[in-house]
N, C-alpha and C. Protein backbone atom coordinates (compact mmCIF):
# COMPACT_ATOMS: atom_id res chain seq x y z
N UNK A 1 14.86 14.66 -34.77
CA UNK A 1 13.94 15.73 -34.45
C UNK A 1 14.67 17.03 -34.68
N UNK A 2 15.04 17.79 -33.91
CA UNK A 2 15.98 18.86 -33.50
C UNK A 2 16.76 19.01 -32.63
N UNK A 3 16.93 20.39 -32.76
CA UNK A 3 17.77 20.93 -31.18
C UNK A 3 17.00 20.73 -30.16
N UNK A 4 17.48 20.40 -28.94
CA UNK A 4 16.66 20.45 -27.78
C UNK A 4 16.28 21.97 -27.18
N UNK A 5 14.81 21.46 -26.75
CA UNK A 5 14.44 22.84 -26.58
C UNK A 5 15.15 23.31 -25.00
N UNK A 6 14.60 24.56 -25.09
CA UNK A 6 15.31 25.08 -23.51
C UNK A 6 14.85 24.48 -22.20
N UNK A 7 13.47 23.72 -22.56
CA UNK A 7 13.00 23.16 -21.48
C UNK A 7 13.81 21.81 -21.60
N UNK A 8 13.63 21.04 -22.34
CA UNK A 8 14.35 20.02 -22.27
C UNK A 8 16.14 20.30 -22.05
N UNK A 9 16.65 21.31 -21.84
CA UNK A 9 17.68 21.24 -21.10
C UNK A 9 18.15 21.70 -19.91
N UNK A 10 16.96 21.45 -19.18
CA UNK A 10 16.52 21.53 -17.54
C UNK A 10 16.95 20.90 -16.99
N UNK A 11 17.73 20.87 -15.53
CA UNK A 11 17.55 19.55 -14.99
C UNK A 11 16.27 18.47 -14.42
N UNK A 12 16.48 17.88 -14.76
CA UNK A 12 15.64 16.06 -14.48
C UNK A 12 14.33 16.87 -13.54
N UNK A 13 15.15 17.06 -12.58
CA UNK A 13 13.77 18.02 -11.48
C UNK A 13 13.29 18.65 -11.57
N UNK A 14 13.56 19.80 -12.37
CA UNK A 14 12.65 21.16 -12.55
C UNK A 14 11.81 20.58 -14.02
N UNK A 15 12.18 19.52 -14.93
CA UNK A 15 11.49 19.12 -15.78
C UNK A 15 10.30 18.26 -15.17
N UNK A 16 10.55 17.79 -14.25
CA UNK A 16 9.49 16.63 -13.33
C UNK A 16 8.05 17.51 -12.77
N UNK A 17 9.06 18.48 -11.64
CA UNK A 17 8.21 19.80 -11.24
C UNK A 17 7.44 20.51 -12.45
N UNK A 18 7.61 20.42 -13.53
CA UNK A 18 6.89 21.17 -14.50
C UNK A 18 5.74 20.26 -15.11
N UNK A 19 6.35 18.87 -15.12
CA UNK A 19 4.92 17.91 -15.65
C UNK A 19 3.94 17.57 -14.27
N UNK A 20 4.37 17.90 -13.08
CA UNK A 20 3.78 17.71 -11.81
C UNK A 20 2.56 18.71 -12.00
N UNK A 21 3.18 19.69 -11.86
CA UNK A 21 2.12 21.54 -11.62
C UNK A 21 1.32 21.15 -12.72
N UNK A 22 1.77 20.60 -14.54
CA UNK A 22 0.71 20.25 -15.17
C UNK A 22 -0.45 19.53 -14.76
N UNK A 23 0.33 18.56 -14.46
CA UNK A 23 -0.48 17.69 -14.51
C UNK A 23 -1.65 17.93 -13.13
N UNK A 24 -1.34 18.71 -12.24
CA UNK A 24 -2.22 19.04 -11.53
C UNK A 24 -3.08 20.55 -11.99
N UNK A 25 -3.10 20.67 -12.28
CA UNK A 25 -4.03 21.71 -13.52
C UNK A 25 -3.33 22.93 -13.52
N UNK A 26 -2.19 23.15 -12.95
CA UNK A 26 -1.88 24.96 -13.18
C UNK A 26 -1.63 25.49 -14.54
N UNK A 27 -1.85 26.15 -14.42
CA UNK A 27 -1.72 27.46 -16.19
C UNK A 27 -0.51 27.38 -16.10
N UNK A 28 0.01 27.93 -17.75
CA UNK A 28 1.23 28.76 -17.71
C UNK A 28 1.63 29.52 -16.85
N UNK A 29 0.81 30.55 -16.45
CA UNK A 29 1.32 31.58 -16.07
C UNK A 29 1.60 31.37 -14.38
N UNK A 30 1.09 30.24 -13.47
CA UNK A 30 1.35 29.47 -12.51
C UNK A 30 2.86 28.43 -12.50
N UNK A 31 2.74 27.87 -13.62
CA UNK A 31 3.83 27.27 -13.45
C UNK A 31 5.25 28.38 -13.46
N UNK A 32 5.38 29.27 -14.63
CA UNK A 32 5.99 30.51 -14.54
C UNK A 32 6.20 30.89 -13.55
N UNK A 33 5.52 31.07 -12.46
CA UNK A 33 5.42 31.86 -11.02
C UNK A 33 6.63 30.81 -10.13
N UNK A 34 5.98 29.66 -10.23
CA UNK A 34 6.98 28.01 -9.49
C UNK A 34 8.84 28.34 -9.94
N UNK A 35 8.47 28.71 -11.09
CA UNK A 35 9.79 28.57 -11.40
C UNK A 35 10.56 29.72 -11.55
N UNK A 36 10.13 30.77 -10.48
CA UNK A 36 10.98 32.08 -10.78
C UNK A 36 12.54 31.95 -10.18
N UNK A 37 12.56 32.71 -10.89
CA UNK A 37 14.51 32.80 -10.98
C UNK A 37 14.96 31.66 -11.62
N UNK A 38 14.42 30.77 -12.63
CA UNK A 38 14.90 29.70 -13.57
C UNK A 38 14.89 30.47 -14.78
N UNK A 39 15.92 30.65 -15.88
CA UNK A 39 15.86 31.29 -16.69
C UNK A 39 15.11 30.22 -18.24
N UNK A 40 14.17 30.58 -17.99
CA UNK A 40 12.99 30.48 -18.97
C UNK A 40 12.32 31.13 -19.23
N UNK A 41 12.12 31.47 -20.83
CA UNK A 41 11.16 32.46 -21.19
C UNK A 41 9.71 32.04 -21.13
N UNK A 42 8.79 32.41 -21.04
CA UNK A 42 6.86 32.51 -21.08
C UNK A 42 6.70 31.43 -22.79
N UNK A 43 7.46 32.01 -23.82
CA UNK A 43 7.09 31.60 -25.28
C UNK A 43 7.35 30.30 -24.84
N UNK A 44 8.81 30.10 -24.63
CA UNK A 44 9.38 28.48 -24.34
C UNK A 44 8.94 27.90 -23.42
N UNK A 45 8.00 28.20 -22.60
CA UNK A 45 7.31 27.13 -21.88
C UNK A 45 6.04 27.20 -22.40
N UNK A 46 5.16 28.23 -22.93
CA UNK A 46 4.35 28.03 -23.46
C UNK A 46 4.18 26.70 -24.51
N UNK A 47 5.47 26.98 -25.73
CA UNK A 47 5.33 25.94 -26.28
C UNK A 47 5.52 24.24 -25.94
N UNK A 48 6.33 24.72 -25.03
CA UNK A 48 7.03 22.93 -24.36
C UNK A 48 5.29 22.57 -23.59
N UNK A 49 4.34 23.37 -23.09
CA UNK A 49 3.31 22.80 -22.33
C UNK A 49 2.11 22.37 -23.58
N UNK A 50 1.97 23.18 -24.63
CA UNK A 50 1.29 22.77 -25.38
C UNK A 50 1.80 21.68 -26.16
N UNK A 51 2.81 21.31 -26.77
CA UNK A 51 3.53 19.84 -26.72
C UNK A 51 3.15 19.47 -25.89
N UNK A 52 3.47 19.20 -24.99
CA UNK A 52 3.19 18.06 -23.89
C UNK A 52 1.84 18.02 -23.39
N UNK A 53 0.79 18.85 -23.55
CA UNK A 53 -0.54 18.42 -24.03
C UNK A 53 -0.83 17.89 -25.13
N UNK A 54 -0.53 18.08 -25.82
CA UNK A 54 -1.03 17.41 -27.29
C UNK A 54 -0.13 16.06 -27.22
N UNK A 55 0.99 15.97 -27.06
CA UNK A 55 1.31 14.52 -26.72
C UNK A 55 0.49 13.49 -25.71
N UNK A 56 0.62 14.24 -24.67
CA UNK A 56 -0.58 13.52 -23.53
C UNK A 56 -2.01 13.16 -24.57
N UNK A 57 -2.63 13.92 -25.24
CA UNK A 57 -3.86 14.06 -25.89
C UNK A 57 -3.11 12.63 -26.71
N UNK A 58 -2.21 13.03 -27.75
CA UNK A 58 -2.38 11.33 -28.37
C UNK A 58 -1.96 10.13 -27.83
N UNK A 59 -0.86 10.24 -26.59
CA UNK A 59 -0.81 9.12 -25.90
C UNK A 59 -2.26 8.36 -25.03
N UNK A 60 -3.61 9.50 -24.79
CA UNK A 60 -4.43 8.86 -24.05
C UNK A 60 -5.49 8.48 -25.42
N UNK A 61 -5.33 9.43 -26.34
CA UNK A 61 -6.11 8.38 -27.49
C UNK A 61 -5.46 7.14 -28.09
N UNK A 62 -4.39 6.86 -27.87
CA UNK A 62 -3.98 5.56 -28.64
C UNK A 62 -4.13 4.54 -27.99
N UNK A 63 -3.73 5.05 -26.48
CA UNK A 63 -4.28 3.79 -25.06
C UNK A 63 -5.94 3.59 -25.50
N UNK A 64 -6.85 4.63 -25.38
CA UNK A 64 -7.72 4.50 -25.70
C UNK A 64 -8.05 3.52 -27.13
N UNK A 65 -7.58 3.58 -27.88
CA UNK A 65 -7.83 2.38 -29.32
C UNK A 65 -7.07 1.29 -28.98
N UNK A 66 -6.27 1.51 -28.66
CA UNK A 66 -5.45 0.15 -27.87
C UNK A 66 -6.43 -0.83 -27.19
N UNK A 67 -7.02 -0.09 -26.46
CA UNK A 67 -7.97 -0.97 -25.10
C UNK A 67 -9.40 -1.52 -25.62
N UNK A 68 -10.24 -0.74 -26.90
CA UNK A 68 -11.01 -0.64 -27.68
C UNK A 68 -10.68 -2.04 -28.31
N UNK A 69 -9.11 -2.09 -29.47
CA UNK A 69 -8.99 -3.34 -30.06
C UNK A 69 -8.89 -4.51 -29.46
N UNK A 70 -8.34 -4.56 -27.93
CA UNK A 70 -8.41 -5.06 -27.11
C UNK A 70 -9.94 -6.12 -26.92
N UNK A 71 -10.07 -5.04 -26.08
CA UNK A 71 -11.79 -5.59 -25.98
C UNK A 71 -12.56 -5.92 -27.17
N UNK A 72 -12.27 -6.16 -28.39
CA UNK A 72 -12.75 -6.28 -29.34
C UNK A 72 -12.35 -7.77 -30.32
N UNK A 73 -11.07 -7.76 -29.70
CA UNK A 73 -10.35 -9.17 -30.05
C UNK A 73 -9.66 -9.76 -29.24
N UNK A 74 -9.95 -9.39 -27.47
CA UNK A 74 -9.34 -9.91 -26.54
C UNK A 74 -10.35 -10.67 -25.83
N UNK A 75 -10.09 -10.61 -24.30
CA UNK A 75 -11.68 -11.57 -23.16
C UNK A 75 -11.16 -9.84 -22.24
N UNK A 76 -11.96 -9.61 -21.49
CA UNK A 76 -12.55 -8.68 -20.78
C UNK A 76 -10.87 -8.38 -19.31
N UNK A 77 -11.08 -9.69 -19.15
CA UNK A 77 -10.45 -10.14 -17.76
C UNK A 77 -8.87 -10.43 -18.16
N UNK A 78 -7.84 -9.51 -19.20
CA UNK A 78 -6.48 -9.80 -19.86
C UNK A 78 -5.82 -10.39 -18.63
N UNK A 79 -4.97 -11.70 -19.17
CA UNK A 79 -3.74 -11.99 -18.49
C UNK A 79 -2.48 -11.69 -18.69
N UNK A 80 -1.45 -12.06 -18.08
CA UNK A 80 -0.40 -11.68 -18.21
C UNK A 80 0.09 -11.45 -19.43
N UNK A 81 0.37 -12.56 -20.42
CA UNK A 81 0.95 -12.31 -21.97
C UNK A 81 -0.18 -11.27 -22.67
N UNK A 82 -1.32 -11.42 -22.50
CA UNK A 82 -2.22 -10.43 -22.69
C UNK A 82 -2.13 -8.95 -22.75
N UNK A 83 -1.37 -8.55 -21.22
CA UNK A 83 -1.30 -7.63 -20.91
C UNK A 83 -0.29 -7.18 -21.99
N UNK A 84 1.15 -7.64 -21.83
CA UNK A 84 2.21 -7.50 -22.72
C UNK A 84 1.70 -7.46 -23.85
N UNK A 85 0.90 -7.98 -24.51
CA UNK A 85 0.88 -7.34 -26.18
C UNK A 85 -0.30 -6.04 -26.18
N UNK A 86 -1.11 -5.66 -25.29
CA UNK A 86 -1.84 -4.69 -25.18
C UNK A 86 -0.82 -4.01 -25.09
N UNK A 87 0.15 -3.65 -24.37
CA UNK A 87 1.74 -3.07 -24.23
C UNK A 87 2.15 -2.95 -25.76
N UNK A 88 2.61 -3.75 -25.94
CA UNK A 88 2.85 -3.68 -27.78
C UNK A 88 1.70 -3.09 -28.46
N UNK A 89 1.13 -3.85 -28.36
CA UNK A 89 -0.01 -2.80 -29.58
C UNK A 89 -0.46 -1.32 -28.90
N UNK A 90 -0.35 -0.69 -27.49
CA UNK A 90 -0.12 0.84 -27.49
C UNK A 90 0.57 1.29 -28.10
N UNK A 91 2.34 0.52 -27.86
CA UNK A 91 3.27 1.06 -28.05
C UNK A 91 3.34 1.28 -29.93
N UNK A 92 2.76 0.33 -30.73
CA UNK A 92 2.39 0.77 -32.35
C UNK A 92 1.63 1.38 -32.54
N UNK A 93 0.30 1.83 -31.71
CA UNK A 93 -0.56 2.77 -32.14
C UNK A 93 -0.01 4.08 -31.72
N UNK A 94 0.88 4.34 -30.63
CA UNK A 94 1.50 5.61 -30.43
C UNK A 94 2.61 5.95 -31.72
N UNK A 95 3.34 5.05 -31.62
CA UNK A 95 4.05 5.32 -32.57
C UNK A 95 3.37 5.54 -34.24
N UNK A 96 2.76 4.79 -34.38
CA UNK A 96 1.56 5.41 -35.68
C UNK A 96 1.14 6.94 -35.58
N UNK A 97 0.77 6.76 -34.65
CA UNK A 97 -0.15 8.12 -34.35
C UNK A 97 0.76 9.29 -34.10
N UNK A 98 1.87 9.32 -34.02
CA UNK A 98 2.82 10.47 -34.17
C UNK A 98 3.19 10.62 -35.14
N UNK A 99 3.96 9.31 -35.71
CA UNK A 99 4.37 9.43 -37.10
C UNK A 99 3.43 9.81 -38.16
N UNK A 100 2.10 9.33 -37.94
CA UNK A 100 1.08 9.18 -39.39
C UNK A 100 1.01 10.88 -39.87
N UNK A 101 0.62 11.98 -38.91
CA UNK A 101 0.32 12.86 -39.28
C UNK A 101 1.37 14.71 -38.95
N UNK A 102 2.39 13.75 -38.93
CA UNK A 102 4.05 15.03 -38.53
C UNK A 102 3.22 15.64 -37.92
N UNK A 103 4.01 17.09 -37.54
CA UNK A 103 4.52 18.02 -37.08
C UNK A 103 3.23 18.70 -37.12
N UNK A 104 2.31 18.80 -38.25
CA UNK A 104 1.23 20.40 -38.48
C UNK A 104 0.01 19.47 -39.09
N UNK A 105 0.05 17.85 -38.32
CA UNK A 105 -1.10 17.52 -38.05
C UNK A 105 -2.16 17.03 -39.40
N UNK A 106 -0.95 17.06 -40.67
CA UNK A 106 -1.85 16.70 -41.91
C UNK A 106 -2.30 15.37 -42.11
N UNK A 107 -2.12 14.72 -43.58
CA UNK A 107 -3.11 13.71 -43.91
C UNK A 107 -2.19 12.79 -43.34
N UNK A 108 -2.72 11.89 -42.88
CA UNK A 108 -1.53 10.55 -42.07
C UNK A 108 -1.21 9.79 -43.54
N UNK A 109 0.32 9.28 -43.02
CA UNK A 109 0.85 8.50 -44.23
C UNK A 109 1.40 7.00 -43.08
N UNK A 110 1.04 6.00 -43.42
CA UNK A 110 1.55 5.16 -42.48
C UNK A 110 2.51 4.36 -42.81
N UNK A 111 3.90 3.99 -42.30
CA UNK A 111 4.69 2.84 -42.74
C UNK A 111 4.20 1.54 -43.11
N UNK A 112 4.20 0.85 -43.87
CA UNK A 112 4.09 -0.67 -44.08
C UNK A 112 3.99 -1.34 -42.86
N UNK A 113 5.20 -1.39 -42.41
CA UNK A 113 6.63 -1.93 -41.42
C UNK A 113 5.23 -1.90 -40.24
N UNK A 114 5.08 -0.30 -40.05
CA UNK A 114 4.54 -0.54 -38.74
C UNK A 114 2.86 -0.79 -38.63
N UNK A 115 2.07 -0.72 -39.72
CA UNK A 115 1.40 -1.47 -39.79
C UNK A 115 0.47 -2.94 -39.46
N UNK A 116 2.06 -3.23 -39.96
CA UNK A 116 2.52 -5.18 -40.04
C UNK A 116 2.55 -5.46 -38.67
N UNK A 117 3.25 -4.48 -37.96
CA UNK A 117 4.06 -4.76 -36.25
C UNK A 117 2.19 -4.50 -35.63
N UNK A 118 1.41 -3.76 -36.00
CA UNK A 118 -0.07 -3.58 -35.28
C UNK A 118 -0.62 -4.77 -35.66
N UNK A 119 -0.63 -5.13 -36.72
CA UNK A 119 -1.37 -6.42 -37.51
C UNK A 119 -0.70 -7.43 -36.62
N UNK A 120 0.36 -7.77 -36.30
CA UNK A 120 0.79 -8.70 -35.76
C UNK A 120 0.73 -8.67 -34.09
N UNK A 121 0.82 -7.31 -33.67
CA UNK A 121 0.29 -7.18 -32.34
C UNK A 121 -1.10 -7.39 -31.86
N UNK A 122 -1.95 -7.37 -32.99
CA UNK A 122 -3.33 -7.95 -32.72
C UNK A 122 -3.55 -9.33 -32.59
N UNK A 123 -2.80 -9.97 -33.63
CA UNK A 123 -2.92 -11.29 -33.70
C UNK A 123 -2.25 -12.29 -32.09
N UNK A 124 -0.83 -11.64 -31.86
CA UNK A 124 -0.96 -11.67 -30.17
C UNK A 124 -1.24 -11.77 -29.57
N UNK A 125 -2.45 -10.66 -29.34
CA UNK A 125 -3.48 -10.20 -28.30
C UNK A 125 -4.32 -11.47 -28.22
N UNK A 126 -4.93 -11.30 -29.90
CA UNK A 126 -5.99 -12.69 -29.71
C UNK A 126 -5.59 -14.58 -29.41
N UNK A 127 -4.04 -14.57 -29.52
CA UNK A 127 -3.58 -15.92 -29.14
C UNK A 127 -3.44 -15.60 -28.12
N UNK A 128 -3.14 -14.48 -27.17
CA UNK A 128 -2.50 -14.77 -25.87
C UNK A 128 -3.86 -15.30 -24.75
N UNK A 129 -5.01 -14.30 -25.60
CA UNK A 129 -6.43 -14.33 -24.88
C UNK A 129 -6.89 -15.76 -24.51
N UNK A 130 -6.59 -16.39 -25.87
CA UNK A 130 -7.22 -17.92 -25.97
C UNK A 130 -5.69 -18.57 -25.20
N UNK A 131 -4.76 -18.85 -25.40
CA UNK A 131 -4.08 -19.57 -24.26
C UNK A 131 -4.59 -18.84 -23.04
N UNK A 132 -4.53 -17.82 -22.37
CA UNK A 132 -4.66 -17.15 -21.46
C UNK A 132 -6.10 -18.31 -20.76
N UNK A 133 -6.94 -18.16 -21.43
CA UNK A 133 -8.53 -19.02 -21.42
C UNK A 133 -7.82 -20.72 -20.69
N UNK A 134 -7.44 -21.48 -22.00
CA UNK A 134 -7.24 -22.71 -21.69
C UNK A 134 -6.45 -22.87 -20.83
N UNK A 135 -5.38 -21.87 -20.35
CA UNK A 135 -5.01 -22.35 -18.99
C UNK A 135 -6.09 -22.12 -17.86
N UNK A 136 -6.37 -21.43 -17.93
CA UNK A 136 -7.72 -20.92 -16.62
C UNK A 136 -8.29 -22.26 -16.77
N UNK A 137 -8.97 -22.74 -17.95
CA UNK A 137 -9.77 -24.10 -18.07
C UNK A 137 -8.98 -25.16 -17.00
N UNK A 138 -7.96 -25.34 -17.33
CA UNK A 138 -7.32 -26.73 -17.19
C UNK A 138 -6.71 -26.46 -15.50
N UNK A 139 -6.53 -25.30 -15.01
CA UNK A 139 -6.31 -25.02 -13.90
C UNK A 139 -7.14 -25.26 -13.21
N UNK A 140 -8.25 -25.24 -13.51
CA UNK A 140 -9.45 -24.86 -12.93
C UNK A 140 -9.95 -26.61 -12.86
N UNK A 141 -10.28 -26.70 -14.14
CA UNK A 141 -9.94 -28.43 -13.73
C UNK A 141 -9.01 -29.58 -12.56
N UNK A 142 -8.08 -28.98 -12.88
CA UNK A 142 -7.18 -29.56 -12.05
C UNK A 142 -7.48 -29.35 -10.34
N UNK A 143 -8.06 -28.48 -10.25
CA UNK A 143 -8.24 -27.90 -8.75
C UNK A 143 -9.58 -28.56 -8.55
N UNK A 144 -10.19 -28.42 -9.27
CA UNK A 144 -11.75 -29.47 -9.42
C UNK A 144 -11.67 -30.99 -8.95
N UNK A 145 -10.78 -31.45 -9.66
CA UNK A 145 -10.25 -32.73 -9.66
C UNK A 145 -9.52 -33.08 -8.48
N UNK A 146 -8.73 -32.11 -8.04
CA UNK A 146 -8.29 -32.29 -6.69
C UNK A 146 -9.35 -32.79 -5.32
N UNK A 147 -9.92 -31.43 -5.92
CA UNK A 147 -11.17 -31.66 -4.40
C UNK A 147 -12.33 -32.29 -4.64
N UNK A 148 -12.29 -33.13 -5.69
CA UNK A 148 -13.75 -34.02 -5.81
C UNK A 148 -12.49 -35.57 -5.11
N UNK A 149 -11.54 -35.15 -5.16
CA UNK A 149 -10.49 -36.91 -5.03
C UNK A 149 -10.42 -36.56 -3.53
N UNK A 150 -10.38 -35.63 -2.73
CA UNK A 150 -10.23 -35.57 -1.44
C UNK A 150 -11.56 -35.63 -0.83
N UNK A 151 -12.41 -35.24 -1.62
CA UNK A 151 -13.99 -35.51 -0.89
C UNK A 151 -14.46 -36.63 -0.99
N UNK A 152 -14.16 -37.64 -1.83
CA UNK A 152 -14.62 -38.94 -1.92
C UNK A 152 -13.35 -39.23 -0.95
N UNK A 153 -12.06 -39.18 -0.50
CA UNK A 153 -11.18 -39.96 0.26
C UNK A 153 -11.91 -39.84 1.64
N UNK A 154 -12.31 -38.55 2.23
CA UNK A 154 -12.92 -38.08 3.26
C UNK A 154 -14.26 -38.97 3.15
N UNK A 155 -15.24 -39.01 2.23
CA UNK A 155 -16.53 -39.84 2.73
C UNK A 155 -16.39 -40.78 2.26
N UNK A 156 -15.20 -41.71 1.64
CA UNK A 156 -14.93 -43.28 1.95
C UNK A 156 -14.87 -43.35 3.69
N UNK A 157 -13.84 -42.79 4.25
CA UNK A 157 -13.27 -42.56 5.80
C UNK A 157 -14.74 -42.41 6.58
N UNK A 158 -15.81 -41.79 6.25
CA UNK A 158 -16.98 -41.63 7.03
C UNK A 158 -17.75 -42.82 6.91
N UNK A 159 -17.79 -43.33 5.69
CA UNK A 159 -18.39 -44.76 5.55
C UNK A 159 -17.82 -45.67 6.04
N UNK A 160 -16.26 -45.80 6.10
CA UNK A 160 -15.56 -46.92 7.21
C UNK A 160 -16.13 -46.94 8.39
N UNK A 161 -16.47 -45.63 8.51
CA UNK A 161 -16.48 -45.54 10.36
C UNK A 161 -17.79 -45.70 10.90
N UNK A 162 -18.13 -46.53 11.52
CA UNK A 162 -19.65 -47.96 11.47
C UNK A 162 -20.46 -46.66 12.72
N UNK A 163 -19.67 -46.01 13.53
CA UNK A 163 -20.31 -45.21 14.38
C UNK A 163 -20.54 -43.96 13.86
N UNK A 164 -20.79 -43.81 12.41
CA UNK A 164 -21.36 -42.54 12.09
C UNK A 164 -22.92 -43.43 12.06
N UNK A 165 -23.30 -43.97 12.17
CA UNK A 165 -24.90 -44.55 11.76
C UNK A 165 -25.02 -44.30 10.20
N UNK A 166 -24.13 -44.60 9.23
CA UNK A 166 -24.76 -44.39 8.02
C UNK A 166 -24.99 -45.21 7.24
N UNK A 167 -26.34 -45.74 6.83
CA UNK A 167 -26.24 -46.52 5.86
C UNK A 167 -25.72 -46.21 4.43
N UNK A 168 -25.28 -47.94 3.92
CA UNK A 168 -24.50 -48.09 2.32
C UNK A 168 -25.75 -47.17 1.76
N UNK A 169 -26.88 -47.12 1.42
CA UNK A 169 -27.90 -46.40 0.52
C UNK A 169 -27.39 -44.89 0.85
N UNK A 170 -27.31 -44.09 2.43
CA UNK A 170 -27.08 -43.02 2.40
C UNK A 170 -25.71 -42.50 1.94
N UNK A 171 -24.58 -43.19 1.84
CA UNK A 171 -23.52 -42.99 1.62
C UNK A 171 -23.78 -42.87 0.11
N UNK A 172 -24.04 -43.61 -0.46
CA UNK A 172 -24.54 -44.07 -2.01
C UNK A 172 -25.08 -42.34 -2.55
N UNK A 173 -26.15 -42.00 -1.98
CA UNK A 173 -27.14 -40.80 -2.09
C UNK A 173 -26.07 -39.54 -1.70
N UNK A 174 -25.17 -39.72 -0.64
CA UNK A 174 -24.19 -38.60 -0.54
C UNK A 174 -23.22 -38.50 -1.81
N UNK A 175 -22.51 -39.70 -1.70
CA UNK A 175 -21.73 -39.37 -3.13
C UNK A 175 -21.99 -38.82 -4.13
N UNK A 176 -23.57 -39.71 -5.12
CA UNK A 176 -24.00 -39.25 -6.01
C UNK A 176 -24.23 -37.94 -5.94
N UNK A 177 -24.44 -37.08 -4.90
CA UNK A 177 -25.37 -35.89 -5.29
C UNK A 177 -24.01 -35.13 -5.02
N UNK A 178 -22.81 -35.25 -3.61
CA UNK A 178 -21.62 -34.57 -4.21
C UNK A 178 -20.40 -34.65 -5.46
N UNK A 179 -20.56 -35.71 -5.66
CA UNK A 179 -19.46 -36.40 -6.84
C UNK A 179 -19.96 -36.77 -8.00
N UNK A 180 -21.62 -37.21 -8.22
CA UNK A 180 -21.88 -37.87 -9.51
C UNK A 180 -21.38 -38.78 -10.05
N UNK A 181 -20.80 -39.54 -8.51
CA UNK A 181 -20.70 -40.81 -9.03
C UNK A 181 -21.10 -41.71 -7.83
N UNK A 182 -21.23 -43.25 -8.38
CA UNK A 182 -21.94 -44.22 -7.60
C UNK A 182 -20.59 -44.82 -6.98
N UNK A 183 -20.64 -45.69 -5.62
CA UNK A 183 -19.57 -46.87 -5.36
C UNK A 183 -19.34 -48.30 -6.39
C-alpha cells in the first residue's frame, strides 16, 4: 500500500475511540472535538473517516452477496462447516471487491486465482449444506429410533402387567397406532 497514515499511527485506543464515535454516528468535526490535544489534523481524519466508510460500505456489500450466494446455493438454517465457508466466500468477495476496482474506483479487473478460490468457495458452501442436511437426517433418525425402541419396551412392560385390564386386541390397537407395527 503505503506509508501509514497519521491515523494509523495512533495508539490501539485512540484508533478504537475513533471507530467507536464512528460508528455511533458523530461527524468529523465531533470526533475532532473527542480528541483534542491529540495532534491530528481535520484533512487527516477527514480522510482516514471517509476510508473507513467506504471500506465499511464494501465490507457490508460483500457480506451482503456473500449471504445472497449463500441463500441461493445453501439451506436457510447454515451449519457449522456451512458457516465456515460463508466465512471463506466473504472473505473472497471482500478481497475481490477491493482489489477488482483500486484506489479511484474504476473498471474491476479480477484475478483468475481469486476467482477460482470464490468458485470453489461456493462449491463448499453447497457440499457443506447437503452433508450439513444428511446428518440432521440420520440424527434425527437415530433419535426416532431410539424412542419408538423405548416405547414399545415400556408398552411390552404394560402388557405384562395383567392389572392394567388390557386386552391383547387393545395392546395390538396401541402399538399399531403408536409404532406401526403389529406383535
Amino acid at each position: 500500500m503505503g506509508r501509514p497514515s497519521t491515523i494509523d499511527r495512533l495508539p490501539a485506543e485512540l484508533r478504537e475511540k475513533i471507530g467507536r464515535l464512528r460508528d455511533a454516528g458523530h461527524t468529523l468535526d465531533e470526533i475532532m472535538q473527542a480528541l483534542e490535544g491529540v495532534a491530528v489534523s481535520r484533512s487527516a481524519m477527514g480522510r482516514h473517516l471517509k476510508a473507513r466508510d467506504a471500506l465499511g460500505e464494501r465490507l457490508q456489500a460483500s457480506r451482503q452477496i456473500a449471504e445472497s450466494l449463500t441463500a441461493r446455493f445453501g439451506t436457510a438454517q447454515p451449519g457449522r462447516m456451512q458457516n465456515l465457508n460463508i466465512e471463506l466466500l466473504h472473505s473472497a468477495i471482500m478481497k475481490l471487491w477491493l482489489n477488482a476496482g483500486g484506489q479511484d474506483g474504476g473498471e474491476p479487473h479480477f484475478d483468475p486465482k481469486d476467482l477460482m478460490m470464490l468458485a470453489s468457495a461456493l462449491a463448499n458452501t453447497a457440499r457443506a449444506s447437503k452433508t450439513d442436511a444428511e446428518y440432521r437426517e440420520q440424527m434425527e433418525s437415530l433419535v426416532r429410533q431410539k424412542l419408538e425402541e423405548e416405547m414399545a419396551q415400556k408398552l411390552d412392560a404394560v402388557a405384562q402387567d395383567k392389572s392394567q385390564g388390557l386386552s391383547p386386541h387393545t395392546i395390538q390397537a396401541i402399538r399399531q397406532r403408536l409404532l406401526g407395527t403389529e406383535t
